[in-house]
Protein backbone atom coordinates (compact mmCIF):
# COMPACT_ATOMS: atom_id res chain seq x y z
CA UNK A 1 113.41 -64.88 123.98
CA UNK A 2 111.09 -65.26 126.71
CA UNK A 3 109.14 -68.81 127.41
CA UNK A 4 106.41 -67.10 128.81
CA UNK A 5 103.07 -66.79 127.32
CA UNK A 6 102.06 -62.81 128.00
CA UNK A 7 98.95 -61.36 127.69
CA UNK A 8 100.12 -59.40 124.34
CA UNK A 9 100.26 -62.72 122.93
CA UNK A 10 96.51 -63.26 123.60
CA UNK A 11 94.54 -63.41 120.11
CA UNK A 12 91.12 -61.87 122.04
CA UNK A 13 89.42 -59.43 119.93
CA UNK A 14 85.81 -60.51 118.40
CA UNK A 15 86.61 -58.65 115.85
CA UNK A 16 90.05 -59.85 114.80
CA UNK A 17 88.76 -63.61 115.53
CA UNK A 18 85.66 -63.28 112.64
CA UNK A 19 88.14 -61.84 110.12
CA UNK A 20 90.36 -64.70 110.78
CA UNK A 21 87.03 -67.03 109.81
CA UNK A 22 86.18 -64.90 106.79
CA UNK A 23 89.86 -65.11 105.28
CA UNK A 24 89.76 -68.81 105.28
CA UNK A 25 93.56 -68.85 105.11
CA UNK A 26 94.27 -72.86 106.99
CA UNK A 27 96.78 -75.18 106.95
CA UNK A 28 95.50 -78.72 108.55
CA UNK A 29 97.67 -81.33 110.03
CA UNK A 30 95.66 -83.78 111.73
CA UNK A 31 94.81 -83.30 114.70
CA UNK A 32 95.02 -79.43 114.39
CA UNK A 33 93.22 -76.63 112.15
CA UNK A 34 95.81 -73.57 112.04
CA UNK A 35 93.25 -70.48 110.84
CA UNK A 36 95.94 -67.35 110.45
CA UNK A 37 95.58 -64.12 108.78
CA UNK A 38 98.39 -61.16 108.53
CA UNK A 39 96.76 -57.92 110.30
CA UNK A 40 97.44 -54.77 108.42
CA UNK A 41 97.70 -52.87 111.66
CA UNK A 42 99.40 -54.58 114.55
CA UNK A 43 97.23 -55.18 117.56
CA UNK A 44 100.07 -55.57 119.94
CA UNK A 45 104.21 -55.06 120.18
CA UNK A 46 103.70 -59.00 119.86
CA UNK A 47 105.05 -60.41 116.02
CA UNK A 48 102.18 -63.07 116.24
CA UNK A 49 98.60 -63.30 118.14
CA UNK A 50 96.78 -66.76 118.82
CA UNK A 51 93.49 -68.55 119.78
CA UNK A 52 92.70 -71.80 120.80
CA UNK A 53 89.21 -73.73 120.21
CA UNK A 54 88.00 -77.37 120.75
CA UNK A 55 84.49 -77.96 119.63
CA UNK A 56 82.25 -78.44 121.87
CA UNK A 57 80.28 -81.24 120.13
CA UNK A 58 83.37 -83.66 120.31
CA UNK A 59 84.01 -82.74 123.73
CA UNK A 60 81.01 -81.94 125.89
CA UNK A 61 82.65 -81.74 129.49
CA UNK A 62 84.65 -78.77 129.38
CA UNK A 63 87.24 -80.68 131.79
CA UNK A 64 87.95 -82.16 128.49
CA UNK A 65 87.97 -79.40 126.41
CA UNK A 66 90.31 -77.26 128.90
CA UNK A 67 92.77 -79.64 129.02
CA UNK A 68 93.40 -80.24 125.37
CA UNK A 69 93.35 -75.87 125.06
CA UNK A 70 96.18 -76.21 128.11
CA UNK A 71 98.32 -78.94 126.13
CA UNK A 72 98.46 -76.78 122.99
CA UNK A 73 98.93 -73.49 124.48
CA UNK A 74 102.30 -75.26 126.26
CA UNK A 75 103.39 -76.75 123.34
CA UNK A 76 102.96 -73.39 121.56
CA UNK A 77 104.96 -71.70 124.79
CA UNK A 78 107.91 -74.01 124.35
CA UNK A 79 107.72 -74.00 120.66
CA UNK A 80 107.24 -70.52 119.67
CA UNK A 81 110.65 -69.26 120.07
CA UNK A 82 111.63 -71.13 116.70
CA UNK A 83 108.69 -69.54 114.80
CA UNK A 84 109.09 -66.16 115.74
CA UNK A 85 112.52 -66.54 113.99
CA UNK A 86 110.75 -67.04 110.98
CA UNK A 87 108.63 -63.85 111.50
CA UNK A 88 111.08 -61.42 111.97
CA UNK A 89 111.83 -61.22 108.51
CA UNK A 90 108.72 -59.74 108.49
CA UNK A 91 109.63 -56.21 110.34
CA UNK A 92 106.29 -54.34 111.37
CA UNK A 93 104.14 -57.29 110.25
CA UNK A 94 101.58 -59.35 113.11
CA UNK A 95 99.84 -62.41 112.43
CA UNK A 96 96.87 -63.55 113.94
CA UNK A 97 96.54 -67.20 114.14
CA UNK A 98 93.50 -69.59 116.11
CA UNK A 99 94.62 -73.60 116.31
CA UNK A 100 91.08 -75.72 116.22
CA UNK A 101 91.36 -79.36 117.38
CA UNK A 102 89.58 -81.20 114.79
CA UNK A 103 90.27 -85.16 116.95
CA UNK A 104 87.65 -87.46 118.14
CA UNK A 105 89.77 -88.31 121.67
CA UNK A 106 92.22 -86.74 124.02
CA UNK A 107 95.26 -86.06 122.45
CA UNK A 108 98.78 -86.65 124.06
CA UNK A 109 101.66 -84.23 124.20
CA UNK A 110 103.71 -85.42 121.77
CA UNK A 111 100.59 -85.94 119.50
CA UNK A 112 100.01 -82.21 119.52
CA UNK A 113 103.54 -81.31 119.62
CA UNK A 114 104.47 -83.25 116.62
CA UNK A 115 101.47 -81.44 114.37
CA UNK A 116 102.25 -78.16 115.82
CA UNK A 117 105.80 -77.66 114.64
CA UNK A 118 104.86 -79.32 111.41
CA UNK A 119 102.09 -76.60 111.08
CA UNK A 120 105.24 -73.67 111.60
CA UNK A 121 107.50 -75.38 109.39
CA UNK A 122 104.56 -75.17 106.51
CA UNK A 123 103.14 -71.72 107.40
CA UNK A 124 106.18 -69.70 106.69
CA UNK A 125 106.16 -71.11 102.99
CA UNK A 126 101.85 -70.58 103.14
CA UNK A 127 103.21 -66.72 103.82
CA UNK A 128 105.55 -66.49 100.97
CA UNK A 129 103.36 -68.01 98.27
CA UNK A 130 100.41 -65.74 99.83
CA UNK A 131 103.08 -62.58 99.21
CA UNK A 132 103.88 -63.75 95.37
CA UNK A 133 100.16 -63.92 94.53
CA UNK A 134 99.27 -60.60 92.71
CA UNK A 135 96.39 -58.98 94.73
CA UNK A 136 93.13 -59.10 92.32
């Protein structure tokens, strides 16, 4: 698997971002909101699709708010490898996913690196129970 971060991999569609908002579907792990949602039609060849935000009322200088988007997107590049794994049990399926940063200060690598991969160790079971539940 490839380390790099391609465009396919890009989570850019308005449209795909406000049904991500109106599933509510979020796991939380301080200091990172994981929204996801599994697309019925895949947008890309890409198993999984992601956004990053950091609000711009904690972080008014968007020096700030750049950098911490830039940490998590690397620790997502280097991490992602493990979680695709996970998804391709799922043949034909995408996920969309958007990470929020929900801290008060800059994080550190290994702060955002530890909540990440404890986010894609929960959201595989999230999927599961989400598959079990009858639809209503």
């Amino acid at each position: 698997m490839s380390l790099k971060f391609s465009k396919k991999e890009k989570l850019k569609s308005r449209k795909a971002i406000q049904q991500l908002f109106e599933t509510r579907q979020s796991i939380h792990v301080f200091p990172l909101r994981l929204i996801w949602q599994q697309f019925e039609t895949p947008l890309s060849t890409s198993p999984a699709q992601f956004a990053v935000t950091v609000p711009k009322r904690a972080f008014p200088k968007a020096v700030h708010r750049n950098r911490i988007k830039r940490i998590i997107r690397e620790v997502y590049r280097l991490n992602k490898a493990q979680f695709y794994q996970v998804l391709a049990d799922e043949e034909g399926v995408q996920f969309g996913m958007m990470f929020l940063y929900s801290g008060k200060r800059e994080p550190t690598f290994e702060e955002i690196e530890k909540a990440l991969k404890k986010l894609m160790k929960i959201l595989p079971k999230k999927i599961r129970n989400e598959k079990r539940k009858p639809a209503n």
